[in-house]
N, C-alpha and C. Protein backbone atom coordinates (compact mmCIF):
# COMPACT_ATOMS: atom_id res chain seq x y z
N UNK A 1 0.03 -20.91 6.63
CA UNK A 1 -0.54 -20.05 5.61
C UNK A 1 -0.56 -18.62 6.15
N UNK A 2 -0.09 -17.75 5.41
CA UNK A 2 0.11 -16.21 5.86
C UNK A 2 -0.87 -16.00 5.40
N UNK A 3 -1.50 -14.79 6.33
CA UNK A 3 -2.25 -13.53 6.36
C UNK A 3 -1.92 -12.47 5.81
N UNK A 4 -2.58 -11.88 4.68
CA UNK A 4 -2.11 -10.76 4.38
C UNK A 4 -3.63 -9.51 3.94
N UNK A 5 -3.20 -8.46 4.43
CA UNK A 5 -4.43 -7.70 4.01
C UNK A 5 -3.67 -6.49 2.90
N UNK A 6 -4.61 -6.49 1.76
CA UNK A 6 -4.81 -5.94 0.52
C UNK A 6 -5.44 -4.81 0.74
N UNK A 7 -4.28 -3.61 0.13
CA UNK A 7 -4.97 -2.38 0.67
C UNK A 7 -5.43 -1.37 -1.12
N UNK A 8 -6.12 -1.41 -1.36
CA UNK A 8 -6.29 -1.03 -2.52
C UNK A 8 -7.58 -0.33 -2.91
N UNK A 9 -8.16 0.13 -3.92
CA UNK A 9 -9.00 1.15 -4.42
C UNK A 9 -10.28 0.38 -5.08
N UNK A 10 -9.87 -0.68 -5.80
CA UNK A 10 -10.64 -1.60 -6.45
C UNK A 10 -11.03 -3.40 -6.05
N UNK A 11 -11.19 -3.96 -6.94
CA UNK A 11 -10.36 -5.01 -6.54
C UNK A 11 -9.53 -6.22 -7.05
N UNK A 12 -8.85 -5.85 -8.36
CA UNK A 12 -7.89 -6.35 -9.07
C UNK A 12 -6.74 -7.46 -8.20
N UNK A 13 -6.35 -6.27 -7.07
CA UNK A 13 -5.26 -6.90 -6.50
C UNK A 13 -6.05 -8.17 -5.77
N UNK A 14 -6.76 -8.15 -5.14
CA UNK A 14 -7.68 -9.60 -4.35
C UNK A 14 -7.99 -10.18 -5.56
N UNK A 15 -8.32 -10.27 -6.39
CA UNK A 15 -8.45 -11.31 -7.55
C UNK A 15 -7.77 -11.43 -8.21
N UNK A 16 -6.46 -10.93 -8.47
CA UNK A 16 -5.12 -11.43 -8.75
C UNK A 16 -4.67 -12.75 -7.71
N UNK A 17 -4.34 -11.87 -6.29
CA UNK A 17 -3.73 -13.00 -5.61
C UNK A 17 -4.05 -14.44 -5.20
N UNK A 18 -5.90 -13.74 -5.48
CA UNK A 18 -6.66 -14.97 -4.84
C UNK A 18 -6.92 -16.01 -5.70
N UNK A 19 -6.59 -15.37 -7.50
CA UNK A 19 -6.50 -16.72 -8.28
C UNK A 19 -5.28 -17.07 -7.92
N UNK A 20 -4.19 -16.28 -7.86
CA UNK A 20 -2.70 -16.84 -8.77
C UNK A 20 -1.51 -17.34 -7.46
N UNK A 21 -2.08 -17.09 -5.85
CA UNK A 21 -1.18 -17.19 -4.82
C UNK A 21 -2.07 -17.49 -3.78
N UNK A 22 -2.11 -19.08 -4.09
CA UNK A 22 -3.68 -19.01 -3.34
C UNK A 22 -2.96 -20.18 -2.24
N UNK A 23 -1.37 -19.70 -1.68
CA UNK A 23 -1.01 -20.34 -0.20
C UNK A 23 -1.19 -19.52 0.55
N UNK A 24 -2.11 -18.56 0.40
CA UNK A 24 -2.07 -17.06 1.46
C UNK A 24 -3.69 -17.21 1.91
N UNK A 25 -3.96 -16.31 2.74
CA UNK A 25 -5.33 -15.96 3.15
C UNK A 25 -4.99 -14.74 2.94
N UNK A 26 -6.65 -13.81 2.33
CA UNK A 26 -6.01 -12.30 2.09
C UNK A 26 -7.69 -11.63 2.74
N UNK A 27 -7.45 -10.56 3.12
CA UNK A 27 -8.33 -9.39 3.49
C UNK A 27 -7.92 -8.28 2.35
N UNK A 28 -9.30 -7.32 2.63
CA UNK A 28 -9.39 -6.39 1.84
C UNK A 28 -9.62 -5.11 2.59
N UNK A 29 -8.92 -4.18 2.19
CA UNK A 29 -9.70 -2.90 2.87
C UNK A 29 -9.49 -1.61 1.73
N UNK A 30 -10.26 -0.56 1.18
CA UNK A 30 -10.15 -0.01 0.69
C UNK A 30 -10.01 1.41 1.21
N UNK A 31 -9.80 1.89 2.06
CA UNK A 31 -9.08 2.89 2.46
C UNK A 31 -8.38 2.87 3.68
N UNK A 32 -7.85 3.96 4.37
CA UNK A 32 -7.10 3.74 5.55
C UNK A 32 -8.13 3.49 7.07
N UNK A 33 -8.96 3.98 7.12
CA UNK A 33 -10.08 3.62 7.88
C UNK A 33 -10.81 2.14 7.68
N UNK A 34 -11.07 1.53 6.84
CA UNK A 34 -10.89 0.10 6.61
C UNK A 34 -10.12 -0.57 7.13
N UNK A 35 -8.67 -0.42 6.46
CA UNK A 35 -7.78 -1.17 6.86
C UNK A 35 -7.29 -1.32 8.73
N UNK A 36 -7.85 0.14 9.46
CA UNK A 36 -7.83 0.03 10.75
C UNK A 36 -8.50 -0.96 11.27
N UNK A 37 -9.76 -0.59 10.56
CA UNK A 37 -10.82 -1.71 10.73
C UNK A 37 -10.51 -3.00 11.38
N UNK A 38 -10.57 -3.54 10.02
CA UNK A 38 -9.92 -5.08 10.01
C UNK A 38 -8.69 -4.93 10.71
N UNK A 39 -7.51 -3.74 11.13
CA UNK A 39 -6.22 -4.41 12.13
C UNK A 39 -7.15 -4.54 13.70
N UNK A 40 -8.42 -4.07 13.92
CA UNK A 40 -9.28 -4.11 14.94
C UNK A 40 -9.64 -5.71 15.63
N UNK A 41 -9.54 -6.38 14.29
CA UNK A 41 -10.25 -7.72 14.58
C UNK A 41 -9.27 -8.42 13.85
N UNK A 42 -8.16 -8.50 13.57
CA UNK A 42 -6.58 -9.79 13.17
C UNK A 42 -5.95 -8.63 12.66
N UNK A 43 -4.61 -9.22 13.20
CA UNK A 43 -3.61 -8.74 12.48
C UNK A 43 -2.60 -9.98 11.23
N UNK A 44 -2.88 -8.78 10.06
CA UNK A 44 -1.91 -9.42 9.10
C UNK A 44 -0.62 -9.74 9.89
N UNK A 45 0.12 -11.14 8.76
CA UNK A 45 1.75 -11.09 8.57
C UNK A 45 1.79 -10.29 7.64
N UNK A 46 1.23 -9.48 6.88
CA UNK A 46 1.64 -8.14 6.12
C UNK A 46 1.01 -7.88 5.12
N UNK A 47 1.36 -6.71 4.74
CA UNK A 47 0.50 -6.02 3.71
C UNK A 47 0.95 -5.89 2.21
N UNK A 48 -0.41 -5.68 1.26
CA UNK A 48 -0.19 -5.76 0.09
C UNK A 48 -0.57 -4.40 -0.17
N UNK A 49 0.09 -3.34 -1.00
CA UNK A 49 -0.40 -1.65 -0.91
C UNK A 49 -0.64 -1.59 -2.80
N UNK A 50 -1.95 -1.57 -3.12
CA UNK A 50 -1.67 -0.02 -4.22
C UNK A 50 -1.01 0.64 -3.78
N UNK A 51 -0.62 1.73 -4.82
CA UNK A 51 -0.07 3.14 -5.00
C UNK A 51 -1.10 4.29 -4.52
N UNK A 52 -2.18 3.74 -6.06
CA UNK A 52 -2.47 4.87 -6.57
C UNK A 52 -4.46 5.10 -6.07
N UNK A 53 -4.95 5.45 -5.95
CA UNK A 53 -6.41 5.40 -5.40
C UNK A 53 -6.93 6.39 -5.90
N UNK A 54 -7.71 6.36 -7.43
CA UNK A 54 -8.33 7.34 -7.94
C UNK A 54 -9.77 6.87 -8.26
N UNK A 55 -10.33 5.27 -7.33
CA UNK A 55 -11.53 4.98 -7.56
C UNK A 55 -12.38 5.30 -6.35
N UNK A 56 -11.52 6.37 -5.54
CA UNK A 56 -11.92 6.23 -3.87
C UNK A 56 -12.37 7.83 -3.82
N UNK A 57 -13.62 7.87 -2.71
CA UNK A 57 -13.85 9.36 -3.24
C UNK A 57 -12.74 10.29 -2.34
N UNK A 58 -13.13 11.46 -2.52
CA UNK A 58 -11.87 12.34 -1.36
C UNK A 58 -11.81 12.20 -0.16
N UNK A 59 -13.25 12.12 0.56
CA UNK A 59 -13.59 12.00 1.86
C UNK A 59 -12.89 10.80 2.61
N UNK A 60 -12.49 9.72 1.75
CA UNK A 60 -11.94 8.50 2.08
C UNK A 60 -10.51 8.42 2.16
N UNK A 61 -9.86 10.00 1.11
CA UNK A 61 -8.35 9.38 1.15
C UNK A 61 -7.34 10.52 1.92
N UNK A 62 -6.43 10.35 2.89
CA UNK A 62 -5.49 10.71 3.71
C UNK A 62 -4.62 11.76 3.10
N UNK A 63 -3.83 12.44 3.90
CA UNK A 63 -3.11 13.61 3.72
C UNK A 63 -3.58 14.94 3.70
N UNK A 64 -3.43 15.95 4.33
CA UNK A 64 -3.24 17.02 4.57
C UNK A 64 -3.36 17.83 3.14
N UNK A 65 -4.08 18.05 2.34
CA UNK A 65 -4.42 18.45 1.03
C UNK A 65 -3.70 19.96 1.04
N UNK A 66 -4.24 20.96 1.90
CA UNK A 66 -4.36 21.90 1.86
C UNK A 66 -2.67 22.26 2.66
N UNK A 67 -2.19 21.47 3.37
CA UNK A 67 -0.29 21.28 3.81
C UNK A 67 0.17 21.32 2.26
N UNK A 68 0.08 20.23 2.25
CA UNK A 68 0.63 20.00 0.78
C UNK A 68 0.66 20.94 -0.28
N UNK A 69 -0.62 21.57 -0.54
CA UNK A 69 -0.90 22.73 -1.67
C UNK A 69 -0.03 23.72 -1.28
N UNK A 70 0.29 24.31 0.43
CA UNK A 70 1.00 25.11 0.15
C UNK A 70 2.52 25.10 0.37
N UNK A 71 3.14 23.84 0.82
CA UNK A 71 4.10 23.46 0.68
C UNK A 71 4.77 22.90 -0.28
N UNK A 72 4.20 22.50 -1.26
CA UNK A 72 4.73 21.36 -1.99
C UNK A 72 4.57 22.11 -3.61
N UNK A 73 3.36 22.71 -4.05
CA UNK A 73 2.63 22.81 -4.96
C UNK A 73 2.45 23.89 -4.96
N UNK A 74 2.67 25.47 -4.30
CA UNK A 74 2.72 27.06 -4.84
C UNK A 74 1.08 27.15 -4.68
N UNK A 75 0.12 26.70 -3.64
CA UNK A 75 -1.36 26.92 -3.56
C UNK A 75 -1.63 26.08 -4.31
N UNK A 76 -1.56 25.41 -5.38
CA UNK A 76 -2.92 24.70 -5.74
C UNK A 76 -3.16 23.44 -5.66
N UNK A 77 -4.11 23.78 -5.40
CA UNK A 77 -4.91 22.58 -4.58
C UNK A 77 -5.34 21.16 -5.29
N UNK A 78 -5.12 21.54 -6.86
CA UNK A 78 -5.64 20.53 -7.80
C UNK A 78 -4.40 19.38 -7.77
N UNK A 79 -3.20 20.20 -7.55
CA UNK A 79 -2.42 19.47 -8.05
C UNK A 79 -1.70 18.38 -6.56
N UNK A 80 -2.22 19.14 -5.57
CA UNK A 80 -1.71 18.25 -3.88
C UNK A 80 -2.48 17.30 -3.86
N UNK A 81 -4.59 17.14 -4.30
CA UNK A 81 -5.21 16.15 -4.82
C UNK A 81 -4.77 15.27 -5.53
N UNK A 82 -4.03 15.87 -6.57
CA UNK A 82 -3.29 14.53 -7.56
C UNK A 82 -2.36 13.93 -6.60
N UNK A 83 -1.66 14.50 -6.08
CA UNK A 83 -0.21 13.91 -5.25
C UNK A 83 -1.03 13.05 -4.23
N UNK A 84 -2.13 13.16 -3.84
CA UNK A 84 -2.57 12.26 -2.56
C UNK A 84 -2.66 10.82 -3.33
N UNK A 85 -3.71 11.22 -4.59
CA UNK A 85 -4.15 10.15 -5.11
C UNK A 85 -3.52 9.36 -5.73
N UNK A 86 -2.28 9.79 -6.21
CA UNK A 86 -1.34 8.94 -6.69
C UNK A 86 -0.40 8.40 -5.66
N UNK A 87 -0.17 9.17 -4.65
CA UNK A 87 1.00 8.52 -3.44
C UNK A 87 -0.07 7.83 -2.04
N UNK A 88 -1.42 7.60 -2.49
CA UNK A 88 -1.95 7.11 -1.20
C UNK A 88 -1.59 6.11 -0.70
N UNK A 89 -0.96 4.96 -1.34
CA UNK A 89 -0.50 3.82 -0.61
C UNK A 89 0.94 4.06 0.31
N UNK A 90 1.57 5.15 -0.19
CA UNK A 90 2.55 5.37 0.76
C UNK A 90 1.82 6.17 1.50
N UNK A 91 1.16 6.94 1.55
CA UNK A 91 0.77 7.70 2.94
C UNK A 91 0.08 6.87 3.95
N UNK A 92 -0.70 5.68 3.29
CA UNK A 92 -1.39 4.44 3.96
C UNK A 92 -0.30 3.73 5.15
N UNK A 93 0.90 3.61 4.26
CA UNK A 93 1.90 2.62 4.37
C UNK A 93 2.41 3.61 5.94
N UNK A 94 2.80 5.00 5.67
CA UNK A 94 3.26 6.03 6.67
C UNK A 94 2.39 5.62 7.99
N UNK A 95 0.83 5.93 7.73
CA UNK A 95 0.35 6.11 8.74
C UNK A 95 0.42 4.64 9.97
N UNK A 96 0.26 3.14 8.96
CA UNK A 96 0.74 2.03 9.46
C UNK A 96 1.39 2.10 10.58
N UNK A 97 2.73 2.68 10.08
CA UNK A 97 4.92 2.89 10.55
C UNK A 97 4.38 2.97 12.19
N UNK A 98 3.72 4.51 11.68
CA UNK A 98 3.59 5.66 12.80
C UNK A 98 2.84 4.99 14.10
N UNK A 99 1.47 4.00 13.43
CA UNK A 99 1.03 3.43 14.50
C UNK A 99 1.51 2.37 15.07
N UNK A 100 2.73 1.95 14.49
CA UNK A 100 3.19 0.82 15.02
C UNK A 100 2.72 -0.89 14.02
N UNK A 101 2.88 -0.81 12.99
CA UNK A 101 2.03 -2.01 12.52
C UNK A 101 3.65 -1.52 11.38
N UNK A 102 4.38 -3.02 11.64
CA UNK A 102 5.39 -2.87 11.05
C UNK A 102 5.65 -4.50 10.23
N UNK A 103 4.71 -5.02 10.27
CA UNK A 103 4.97 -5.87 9.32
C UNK A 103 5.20 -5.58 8.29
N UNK A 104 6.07 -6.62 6.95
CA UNK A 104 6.44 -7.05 5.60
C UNK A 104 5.12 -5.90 4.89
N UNK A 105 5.08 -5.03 4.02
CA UNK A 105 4.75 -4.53 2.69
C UNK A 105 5.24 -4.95 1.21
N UNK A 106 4.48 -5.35 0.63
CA UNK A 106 4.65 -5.97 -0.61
C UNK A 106 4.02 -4.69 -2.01
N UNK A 107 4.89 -3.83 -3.02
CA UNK A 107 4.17 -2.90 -3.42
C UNK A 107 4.68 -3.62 -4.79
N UNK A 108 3.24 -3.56 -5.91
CA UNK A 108 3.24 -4.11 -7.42
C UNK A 108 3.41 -2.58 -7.71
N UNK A 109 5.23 -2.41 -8.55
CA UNK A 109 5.19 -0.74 -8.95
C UNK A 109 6.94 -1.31 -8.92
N UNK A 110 6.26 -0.61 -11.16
CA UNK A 110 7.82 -0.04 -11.67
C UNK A 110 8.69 0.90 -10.64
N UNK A 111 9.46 0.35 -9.70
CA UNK A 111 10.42 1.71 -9.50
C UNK A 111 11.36 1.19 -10.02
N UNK A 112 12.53 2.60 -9.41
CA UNK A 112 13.72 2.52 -9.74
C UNK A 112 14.26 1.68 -8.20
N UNK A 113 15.75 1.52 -8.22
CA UNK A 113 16.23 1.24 -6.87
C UNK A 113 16.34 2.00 -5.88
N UNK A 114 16.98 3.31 -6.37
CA UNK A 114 17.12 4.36 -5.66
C UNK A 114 15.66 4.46 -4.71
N UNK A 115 14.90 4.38 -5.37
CA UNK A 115 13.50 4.76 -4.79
C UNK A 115 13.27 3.54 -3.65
N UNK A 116 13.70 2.47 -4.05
CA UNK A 116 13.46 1.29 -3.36
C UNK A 116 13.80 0.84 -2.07
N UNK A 117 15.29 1.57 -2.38
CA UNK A 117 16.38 1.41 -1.32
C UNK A 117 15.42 3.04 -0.28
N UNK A 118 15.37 3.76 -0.26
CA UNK A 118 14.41 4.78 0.33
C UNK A 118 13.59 4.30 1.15
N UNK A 119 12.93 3.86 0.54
CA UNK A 119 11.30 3.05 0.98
C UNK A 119 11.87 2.35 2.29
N UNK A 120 12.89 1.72 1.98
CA UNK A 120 12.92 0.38 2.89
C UNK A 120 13.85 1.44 3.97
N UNK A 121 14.49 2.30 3.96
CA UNK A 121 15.00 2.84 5.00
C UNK A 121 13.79 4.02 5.70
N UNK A 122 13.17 3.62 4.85
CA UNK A 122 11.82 5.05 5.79
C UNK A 122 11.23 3.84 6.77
N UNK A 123 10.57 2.84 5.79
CA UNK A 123 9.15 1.69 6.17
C UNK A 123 9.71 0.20 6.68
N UNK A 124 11.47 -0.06 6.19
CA UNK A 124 11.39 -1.57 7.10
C UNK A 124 11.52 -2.10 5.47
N UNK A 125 11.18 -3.26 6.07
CA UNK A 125 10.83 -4.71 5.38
C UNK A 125 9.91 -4.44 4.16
N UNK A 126 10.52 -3.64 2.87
CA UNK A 126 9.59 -3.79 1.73
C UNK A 126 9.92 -4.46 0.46
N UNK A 127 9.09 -5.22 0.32
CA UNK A 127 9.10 -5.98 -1.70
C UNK A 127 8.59 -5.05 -2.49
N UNK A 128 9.50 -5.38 -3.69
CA UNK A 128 8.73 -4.29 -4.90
C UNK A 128 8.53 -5.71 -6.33
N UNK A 129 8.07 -5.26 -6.77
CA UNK A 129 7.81 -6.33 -7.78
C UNK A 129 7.26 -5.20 -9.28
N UNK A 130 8.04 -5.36 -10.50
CA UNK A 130 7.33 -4.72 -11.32
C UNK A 130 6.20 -4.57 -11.78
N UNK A 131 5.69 -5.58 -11.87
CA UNK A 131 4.56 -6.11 -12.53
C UNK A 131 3.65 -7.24 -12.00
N UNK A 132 2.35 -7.80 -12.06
CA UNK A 132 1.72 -8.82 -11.99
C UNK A 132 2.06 -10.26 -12.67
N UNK A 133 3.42 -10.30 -11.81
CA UNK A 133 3.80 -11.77 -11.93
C UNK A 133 3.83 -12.71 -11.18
N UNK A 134 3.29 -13.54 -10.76
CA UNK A 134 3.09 -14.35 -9.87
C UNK A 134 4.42 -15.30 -9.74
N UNK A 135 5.05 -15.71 -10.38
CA UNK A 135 6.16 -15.95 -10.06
C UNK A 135 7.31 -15.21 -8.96
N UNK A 136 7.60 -13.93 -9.38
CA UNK A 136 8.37 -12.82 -9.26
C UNK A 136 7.63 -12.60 -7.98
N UNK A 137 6.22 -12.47 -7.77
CA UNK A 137 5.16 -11.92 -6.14
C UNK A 137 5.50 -13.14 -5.29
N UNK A 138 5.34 -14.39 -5.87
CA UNK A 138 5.38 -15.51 -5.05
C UNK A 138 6.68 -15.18 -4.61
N UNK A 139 8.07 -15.27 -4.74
CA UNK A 139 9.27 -15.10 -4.32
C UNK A 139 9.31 -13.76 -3.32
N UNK A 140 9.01 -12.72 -4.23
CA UNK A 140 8.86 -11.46 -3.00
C UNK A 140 7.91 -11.89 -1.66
N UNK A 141 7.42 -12.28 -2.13
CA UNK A 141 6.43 -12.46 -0.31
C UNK A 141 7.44 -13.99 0.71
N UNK A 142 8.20 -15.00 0.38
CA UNK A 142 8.22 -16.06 0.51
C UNK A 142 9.59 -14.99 1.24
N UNK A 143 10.49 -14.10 0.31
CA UNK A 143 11.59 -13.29 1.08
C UNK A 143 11.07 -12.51 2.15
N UNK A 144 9.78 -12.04 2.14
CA UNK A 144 9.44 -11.00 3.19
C UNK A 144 8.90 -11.86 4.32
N UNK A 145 8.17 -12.72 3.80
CA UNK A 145 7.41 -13.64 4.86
C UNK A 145 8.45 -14.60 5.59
N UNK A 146 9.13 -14.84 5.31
CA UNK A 146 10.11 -16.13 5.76
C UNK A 146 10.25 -16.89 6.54
């Protein structure tokens, strides 16, 4: 039975998996300081990422706000906030890489391929799955986990 820790804002994704993919054991952590947490005391066979983290306050979520505003965004600051909060699971996913925690990532998110094929040449070993299908998740993890 794989280990996997659920990195997310709410907790949809743990009560998704934990009704619908219940050959796994899962952890929870809701921000990146969490999730250190728990890599403190077990390490996953891999991770499950939100995207997007707009139930988490600021103090909790990662990236360089004020880099970003003036690199990315012409100063403002409202709009590098949006970019954190919508890309926090990849910056989650980044900071992982960087520390060395390179297990399987599993991300529920419409992309395209292009985007996909990216991902997996930045981060390794990633599943994408469109939607909350347990069919379609069960197979992505069974390819990543193997």
């Amino acid at each position: 039975m794989a280990q996997l820790l659920i990195i997310e804002d709410g907790d949809e994704y743990l009560r998704f998996f934990s009704r619908y993919l219940k050959d796994h054991q899962y952890n929870q952590a809701h921000s990146l300081e969490a999730c250190l947490n728990e890599l403190d005391t077990s390490i996953p066979d891999g991770f499950v990422l939100d995207l997007r983290f707009d139930r988490v306050p600021r103090e909790d979520l990662i990236g360089d706000v004020e880099d970003m505003a003036g690199n990315l965004f012409g100063g403002d600051l409202e709009a590098a906030w949006r970019y954190v909060v919508d890309n926090q699971g990849y910056l989650i996913l980044q900071e992982l890489r960087e520390r060395g925690f390179n297990q399987p990532a599993l991300l529920v998110a419409e992309l395209p391929q292009r985007r996909q094929d990216n991902l997996r040449k930045l981060y390794g070993r990633i599943g994408v799955v469109p939607s909350f299908d347990r069919n379609r998740i069960a197979r992505a993890l069974r390819e990543l986990l193997g």
